[in-house]
C-alpha atoms as a PDB file:
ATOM      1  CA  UNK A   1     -15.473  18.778   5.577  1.00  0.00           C
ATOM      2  CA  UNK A   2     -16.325  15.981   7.775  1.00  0.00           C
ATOM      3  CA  UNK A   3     -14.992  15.324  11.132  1.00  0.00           C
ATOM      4  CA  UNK A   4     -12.700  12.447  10.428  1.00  0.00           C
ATOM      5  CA  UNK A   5     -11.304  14.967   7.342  1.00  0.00           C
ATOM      6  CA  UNK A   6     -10.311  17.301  10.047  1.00  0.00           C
ATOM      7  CA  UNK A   7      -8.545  15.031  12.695  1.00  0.00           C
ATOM      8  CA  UNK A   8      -6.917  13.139   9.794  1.00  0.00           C
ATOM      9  CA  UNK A   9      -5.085  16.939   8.736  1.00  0.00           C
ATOM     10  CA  UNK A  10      -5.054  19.376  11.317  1.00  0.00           C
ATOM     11  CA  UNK A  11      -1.580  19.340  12.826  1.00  0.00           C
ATOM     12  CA  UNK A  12      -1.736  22.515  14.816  1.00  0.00           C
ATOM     13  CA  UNK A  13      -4.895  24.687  14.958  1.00  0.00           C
ATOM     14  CA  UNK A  14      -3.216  28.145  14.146  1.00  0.00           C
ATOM     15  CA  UNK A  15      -3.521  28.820  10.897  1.00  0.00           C
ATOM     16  CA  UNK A  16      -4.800  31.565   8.526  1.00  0.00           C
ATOM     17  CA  UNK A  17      -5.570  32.050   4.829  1.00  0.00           C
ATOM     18  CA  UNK A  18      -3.053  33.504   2.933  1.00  0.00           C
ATOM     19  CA  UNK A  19      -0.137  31.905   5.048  1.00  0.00           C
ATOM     20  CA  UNK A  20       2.289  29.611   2.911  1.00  0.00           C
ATOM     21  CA  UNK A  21       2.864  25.801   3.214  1.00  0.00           C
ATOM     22  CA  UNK A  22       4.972  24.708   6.078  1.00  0.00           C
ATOM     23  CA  UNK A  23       7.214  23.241   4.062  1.00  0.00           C
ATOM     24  CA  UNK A  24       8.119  26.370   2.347  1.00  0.00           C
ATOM     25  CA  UNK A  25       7.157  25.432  -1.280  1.00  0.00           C
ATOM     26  CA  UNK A  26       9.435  22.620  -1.258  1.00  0.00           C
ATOM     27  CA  UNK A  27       7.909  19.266  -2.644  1.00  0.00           C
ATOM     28  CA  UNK A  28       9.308  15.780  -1.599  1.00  0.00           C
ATOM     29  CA  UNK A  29       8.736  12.118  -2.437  1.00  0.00           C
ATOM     30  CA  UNK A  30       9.533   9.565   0.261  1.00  0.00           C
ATOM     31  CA  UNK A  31       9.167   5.383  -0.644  1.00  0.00           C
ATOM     32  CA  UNK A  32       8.934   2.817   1.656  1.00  0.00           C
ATOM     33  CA  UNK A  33       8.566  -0.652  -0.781  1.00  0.00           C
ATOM     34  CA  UNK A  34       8.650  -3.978   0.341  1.00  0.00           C
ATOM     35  CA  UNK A  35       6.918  -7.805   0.709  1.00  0.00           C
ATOM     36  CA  UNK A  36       3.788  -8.192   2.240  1.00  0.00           C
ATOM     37  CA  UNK A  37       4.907  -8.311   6.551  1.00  0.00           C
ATOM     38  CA  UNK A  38       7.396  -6.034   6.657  1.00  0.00           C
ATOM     39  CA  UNK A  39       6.277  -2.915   8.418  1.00  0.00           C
ATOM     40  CA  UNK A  40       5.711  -0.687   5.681  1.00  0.00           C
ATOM     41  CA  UNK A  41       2.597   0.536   6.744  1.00  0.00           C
ATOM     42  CA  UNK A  42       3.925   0.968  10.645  1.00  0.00           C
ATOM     43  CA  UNK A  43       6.757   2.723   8.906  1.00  0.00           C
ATOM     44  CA  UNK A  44       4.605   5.280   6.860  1.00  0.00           C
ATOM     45  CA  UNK A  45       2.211   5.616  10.020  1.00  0.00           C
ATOM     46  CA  UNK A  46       5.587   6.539  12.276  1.00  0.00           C
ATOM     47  CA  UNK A  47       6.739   8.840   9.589  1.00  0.00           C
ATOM     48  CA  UNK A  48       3.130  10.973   9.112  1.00  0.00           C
ATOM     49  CA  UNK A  49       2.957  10.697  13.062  1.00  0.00           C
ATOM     50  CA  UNK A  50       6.518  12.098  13.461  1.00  0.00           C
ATOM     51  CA  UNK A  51       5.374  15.005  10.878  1.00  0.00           C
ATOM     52  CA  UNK A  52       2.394  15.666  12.836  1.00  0.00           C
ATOM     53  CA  UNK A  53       3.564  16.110  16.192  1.00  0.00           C
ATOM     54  CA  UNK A  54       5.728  18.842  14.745  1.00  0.00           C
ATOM     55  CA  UNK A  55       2.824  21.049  13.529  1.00  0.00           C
ATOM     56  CA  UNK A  56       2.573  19.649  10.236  1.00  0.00           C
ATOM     57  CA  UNK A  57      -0.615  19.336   8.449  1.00  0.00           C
ATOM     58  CA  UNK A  58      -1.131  16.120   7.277  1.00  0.00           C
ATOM     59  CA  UNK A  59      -3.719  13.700   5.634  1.00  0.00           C
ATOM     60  CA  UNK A  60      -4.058  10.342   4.853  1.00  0.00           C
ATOM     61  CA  UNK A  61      -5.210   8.296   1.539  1.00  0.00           C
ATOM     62  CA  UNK A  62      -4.919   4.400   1.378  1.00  0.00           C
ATOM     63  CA  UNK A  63      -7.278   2.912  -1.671  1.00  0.00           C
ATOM     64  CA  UNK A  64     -10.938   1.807  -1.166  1.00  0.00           C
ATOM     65  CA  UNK A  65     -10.421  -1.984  -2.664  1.00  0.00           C
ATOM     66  CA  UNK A  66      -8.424  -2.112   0.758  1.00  0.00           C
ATOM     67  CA  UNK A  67     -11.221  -3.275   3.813  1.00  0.00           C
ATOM     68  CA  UNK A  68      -9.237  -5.466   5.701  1.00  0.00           C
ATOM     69  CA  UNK A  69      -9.375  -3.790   9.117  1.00  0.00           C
ATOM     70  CA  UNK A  70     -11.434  -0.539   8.773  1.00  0.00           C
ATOM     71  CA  UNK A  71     -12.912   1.662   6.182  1.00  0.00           C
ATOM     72  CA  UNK A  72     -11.607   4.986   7.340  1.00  0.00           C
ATOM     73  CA  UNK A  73      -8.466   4.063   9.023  1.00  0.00           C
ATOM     74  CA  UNK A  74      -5.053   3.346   7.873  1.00  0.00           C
ATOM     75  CA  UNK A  75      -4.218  -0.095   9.875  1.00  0.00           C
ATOM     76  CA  UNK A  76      -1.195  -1.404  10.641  1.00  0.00           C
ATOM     77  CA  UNK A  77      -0.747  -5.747  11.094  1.00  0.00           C
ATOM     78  CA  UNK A  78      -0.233  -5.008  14.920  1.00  0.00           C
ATOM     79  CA  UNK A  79      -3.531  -2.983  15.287  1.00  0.00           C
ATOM     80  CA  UNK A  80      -1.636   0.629  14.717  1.00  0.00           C
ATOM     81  CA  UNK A  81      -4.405   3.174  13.492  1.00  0.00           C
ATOM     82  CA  UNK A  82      -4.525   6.400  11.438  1.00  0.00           C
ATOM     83  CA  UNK A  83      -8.071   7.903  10.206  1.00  0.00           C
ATOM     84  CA  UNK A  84      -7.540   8.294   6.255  1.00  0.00           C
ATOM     85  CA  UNK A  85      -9.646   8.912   3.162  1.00  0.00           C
ATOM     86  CA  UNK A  86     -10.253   5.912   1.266  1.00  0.00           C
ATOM     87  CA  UNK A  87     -10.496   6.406  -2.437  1.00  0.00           C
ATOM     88  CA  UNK A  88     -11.246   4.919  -5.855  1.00  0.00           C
ATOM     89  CA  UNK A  89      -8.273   6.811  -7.381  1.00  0.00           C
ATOM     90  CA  UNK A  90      -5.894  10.254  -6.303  1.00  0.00           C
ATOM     91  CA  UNK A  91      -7.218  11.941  -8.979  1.00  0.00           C
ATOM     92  CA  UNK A  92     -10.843  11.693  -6.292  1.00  0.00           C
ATOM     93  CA  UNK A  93      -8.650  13.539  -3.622  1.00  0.00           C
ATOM     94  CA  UNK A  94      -7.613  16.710  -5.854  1.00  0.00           C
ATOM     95  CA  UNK A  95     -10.992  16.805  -7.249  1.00  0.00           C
ATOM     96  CA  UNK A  96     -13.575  15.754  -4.181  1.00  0.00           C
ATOM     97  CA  UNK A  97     -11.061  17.128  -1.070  1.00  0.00           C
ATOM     98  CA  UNK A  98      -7.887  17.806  -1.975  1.00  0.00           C
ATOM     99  CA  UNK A  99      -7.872  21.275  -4.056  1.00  0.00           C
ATOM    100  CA  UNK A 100      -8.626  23.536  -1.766  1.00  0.00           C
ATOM    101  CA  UNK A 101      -6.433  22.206   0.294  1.00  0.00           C
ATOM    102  CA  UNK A 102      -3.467  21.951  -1.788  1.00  0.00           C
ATOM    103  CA  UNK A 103      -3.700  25.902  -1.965  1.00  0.00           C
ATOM    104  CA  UNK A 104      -2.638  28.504   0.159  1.00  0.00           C
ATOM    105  CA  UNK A 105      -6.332  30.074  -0.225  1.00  0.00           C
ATOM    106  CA  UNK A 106      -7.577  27.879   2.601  1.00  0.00           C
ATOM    107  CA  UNK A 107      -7.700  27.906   6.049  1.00  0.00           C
ATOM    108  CA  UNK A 108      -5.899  24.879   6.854  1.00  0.00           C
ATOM    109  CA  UNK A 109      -2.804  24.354   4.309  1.00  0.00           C
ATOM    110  CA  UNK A 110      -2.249  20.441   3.888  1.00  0.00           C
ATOM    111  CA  UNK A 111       1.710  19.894   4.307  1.00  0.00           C
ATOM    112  CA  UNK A 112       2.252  16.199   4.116  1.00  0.00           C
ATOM    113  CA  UNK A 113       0.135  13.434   2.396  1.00  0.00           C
ATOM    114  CA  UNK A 114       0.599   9.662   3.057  1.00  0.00           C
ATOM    115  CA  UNK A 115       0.014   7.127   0.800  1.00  0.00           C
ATOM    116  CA  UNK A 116      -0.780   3.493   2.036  1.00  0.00           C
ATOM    117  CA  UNK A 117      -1.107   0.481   0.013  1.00  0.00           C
ATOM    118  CA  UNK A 118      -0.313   2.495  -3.045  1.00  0.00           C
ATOM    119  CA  UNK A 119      -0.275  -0.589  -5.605  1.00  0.00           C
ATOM    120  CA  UNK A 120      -3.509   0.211  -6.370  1.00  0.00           C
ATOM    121  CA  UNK A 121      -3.794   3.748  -7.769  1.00  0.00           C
ATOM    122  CA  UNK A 122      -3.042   3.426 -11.004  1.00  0.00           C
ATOM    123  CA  UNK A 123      -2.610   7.656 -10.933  1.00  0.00           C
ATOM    124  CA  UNK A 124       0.025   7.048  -8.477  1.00  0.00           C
ATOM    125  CA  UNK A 125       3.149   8.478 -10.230  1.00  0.00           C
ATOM    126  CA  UNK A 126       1.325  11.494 -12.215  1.00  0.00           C
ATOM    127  CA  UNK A 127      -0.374  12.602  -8.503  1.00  0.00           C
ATOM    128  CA  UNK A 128       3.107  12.448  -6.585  1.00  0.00           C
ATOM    129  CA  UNK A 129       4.512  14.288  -9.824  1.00  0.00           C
ATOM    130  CA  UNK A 130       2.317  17.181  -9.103  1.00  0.00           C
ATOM    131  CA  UNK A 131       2.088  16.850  -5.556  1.00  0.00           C
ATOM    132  CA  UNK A 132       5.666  17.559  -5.028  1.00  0.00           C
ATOM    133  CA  UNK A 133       6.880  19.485  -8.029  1.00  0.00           C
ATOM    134  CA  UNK A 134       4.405  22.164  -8.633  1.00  0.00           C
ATOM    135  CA  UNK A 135       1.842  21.891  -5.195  1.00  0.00           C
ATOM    136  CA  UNK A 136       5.284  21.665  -2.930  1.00  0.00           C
ATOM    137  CA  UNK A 137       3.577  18.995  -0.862  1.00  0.00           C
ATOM    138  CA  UNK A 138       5.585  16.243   1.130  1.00  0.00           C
ATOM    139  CA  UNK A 139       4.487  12.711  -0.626  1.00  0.00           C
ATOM    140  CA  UNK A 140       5.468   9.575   1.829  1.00  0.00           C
ATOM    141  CA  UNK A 141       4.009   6.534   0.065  1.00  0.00           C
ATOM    142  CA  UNK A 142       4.233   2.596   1.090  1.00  0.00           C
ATOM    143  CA  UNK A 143       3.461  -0.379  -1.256  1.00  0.00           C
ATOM    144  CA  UNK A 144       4.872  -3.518  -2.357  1.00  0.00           C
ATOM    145  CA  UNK A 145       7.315  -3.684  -5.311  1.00  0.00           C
ATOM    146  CA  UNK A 146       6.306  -6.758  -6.271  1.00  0.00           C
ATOM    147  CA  UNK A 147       3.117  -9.412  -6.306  1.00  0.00           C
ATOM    148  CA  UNK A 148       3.271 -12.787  -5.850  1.00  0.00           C
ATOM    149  CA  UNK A 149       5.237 -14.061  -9.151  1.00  0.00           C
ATOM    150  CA  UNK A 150       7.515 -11.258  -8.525  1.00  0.00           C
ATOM    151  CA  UNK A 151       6.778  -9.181 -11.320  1.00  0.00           C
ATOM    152  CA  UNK A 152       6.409  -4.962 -10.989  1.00  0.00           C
ATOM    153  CA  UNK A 153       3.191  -4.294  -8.970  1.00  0.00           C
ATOM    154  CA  UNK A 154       0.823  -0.993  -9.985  1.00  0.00           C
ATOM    155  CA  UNK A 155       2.763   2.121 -10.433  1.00  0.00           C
ATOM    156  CA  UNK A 156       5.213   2.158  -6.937  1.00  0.00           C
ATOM    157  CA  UNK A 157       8.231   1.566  -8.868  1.00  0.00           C
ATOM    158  CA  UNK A 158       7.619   4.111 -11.631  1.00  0.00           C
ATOM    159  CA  UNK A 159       7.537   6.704  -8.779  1.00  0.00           C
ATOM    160  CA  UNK A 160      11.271   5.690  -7.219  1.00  0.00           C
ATOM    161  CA  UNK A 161      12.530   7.708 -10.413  1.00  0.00           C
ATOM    162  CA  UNK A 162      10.951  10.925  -8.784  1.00  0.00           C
ATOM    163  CA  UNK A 163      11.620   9.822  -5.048  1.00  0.00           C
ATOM    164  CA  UNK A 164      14.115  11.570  -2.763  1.00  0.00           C
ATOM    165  CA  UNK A 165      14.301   8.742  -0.654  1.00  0.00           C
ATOM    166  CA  UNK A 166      13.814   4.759  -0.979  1.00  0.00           C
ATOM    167  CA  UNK A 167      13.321   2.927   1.678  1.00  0.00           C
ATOM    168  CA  UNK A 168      13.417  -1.052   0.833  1.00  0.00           C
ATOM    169  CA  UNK A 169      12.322  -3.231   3.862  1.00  0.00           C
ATOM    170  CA  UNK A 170      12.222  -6.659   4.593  1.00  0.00           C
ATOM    171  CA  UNK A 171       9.846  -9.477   6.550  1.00  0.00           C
ATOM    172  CA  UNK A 172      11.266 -12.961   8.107  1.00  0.00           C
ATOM    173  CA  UNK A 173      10.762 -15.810   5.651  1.00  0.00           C
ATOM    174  CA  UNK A 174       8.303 -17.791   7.783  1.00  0.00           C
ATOM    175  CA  UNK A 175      10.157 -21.138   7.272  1.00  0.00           C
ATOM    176  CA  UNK A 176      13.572 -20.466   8.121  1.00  0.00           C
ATOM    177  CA  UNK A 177      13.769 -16.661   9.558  1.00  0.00           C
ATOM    178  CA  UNK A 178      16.175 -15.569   7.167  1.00  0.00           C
ATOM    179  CA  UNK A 179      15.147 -11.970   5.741  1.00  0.00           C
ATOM    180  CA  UNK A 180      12.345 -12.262   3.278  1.00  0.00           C
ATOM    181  CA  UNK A 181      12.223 -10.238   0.043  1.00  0.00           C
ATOM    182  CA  UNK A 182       9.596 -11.409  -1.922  1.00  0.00           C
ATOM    183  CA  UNK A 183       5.800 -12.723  -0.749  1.00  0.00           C
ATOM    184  CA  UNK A 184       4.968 -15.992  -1.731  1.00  0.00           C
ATOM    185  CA  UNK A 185       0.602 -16.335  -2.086  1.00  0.00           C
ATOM    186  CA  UNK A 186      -0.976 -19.582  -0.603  1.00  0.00           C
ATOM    187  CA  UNK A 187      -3.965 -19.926  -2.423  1.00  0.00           C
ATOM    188  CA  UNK A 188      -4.266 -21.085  -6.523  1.00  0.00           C
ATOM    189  CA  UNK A 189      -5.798 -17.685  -7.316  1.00  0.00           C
ATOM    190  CA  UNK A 190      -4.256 -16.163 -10.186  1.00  0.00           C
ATOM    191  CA  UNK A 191      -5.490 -12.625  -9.657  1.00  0.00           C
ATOM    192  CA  UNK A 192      -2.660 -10.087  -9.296  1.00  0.00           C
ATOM    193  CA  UNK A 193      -5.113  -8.104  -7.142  1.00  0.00           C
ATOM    194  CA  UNK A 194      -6.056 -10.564  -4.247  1.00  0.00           C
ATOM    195  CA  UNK A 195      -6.322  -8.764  -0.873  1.00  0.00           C
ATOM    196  CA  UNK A 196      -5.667 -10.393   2.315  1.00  0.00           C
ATOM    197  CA  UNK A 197      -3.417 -11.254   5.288  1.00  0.00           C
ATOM    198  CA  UNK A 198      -1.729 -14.296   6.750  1.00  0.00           C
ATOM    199  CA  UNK A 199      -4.393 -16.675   5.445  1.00  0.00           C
ATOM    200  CA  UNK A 200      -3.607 -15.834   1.624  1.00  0.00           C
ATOM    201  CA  UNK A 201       0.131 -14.548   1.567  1.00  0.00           C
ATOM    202  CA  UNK A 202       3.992 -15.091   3.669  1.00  0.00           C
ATOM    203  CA  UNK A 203       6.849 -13.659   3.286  1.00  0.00           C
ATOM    204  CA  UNK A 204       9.454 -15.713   2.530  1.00  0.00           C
ATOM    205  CA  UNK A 205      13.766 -15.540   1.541  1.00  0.00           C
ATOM    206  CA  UNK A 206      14.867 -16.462  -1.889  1.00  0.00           C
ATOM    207  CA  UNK A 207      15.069 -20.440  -1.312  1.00  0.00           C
ATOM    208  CA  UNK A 208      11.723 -20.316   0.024  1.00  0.00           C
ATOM    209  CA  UNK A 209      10.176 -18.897  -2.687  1.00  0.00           C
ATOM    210  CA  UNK A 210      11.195 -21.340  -5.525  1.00  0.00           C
ATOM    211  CA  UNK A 211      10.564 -23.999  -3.517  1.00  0.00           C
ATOM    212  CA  UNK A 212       7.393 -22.903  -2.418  1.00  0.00           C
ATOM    213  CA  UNK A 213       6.131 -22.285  -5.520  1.00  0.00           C
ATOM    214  CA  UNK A 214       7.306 -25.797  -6.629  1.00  0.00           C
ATOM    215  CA  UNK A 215       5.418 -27.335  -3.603  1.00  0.00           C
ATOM    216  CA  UNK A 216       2.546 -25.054  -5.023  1.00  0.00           C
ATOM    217  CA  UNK A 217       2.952 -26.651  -8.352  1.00  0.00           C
ATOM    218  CA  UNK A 218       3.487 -30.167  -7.174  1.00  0.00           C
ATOM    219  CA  UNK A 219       0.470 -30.016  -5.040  1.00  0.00           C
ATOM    220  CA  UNK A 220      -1.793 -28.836  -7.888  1.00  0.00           C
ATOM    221  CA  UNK A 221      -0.207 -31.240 -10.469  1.00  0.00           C
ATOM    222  CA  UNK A 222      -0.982 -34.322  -8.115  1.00  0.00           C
ATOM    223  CA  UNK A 223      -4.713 -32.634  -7.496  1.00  0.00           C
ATOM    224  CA  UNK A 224      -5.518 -32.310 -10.888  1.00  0.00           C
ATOM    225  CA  UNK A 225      -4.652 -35.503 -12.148  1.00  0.00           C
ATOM    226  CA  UNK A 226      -6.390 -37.330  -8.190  1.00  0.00           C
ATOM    227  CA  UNK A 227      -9.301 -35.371 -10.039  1.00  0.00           C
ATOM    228  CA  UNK A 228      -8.659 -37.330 -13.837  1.00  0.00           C
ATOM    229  CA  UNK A 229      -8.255 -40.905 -12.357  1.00  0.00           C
ATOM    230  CA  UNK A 230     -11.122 -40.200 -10.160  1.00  0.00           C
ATOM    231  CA  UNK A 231     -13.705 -39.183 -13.141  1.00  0.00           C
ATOM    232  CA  UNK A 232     -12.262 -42.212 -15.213  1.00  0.00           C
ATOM    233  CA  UNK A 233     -13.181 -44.975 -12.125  1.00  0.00           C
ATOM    234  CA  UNK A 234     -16.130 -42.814 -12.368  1.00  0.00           C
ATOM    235  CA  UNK A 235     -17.267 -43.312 -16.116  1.00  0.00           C
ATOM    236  CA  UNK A 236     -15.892 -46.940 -15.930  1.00  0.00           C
ATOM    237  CA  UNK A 237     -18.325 -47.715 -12.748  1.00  0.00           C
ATOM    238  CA  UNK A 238     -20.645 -46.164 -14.627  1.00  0.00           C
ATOM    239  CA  UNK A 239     -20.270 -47.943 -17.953  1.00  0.00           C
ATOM    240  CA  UNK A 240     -20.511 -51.337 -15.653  1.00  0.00           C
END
């Protein structure tokens, strides 16, 4: 197990094989959902710091398509910091890490597991399933509940089903300051996956959001057909 594997899970250092979780076999599933800006990650990070400093075990995972500030750190948009696993899938952690760790056969028995950016494991809901109902693990996960046309993202709302707790937060729509739901994407890129920050997405309140996207629309109406005429003054030059 590598370094960074230990400081992302060791919550106290006295523990022996054979000892049960510290949750006492009890499973939970905690979900923090949101738009882009809102402070889910610094909520999951103060959550899986606040189960830490208790003598929790904890770990990590945020998804490996995620490079934005750091390969091996959970990062929050104010520079908050958490080493983590980054992974293709969950299905890696139980497999590669995770399943001697989910037992109480090992030497250091993983309590809580956080979740970051969880959108994009598409194992989300049948890891947290296990996780909490038959490993007894705590599951705190944060990830948007929608992309940018508004539409379910990945698998974080199939999991609010199995979820103890939902937490729904919200940014400041960056043109008026009214609370922001939704996240409103800058660029014509049609991807649902498209990561980035403030240069690609903003958060924005209901009004914002159909009219943005009607700016958006306007914009590439009036592009496309600057684009015709020009080609036709083109061919007629041309033709001249």
């Amino acid at each position: 197990m590598s370094q960074l594997s230990l400081t992302a899970i060791n919550g106290s250092t006295n523990h022996r094989a054979g000892v049960v979780s510290n949750n006492g076999g009890v499973g939970e599933i905690h979900v923090i959902l949101g738009p882009m800006f809102a402070g889910k990650t610094t909520e999951l990070l103060r959550r899986i710091k606040s189960e830490k400093s208790i003598g929790r075990n904890v770990v990590m995972i945020k998804s490996s398509k995620d490079t934005r500030y750091a390969v091996d750190s959970v990062v929050s948009h104010d520079g908050v910091k958490f080493p983590c696993w980054a992974l293709p899938d969950l299905a890696c952690f139980r497999k590669k890490f995770g399943l001697m760790l989910m037992t109480r056969y090992c030497e250091i028995i993983l309590d809580v597991i956080g979740i970051d950016e969880a959108q994009f494991f598409d194992d989300l809901y049948e890891f947290c399933c296990n996780a909490a109902d038959n490993d007894g693990k705590t599951v705190i996960l944060a990830g948007l509940d929608g992309d940018y046309l508004r539409r379910s993202f990945g698998s974080v709302l199939d999991v609010v089903p199995l979820a103890d707790t939902v937490t729904k937060l919200t940014a400041r729509c960056e043109f008026c300051g009214k609370r922001a739901f939704f996240t409103l994407r800058k660029t014509e890129d049609t991807r649902t996956e498209l990561i980035g920050g403030a240069e690609a997405y903003m958060p924005v309140c209901r009004q914002h959001y159909v009219k943005g996207h009607t700016g958006i629309g306007v914009a590439k109406t009036l592009l496309e057909e600057g684009s015709k005429d020009y080609q036709e003054i083109s061919s007629v030059e041309a033709k001249a």
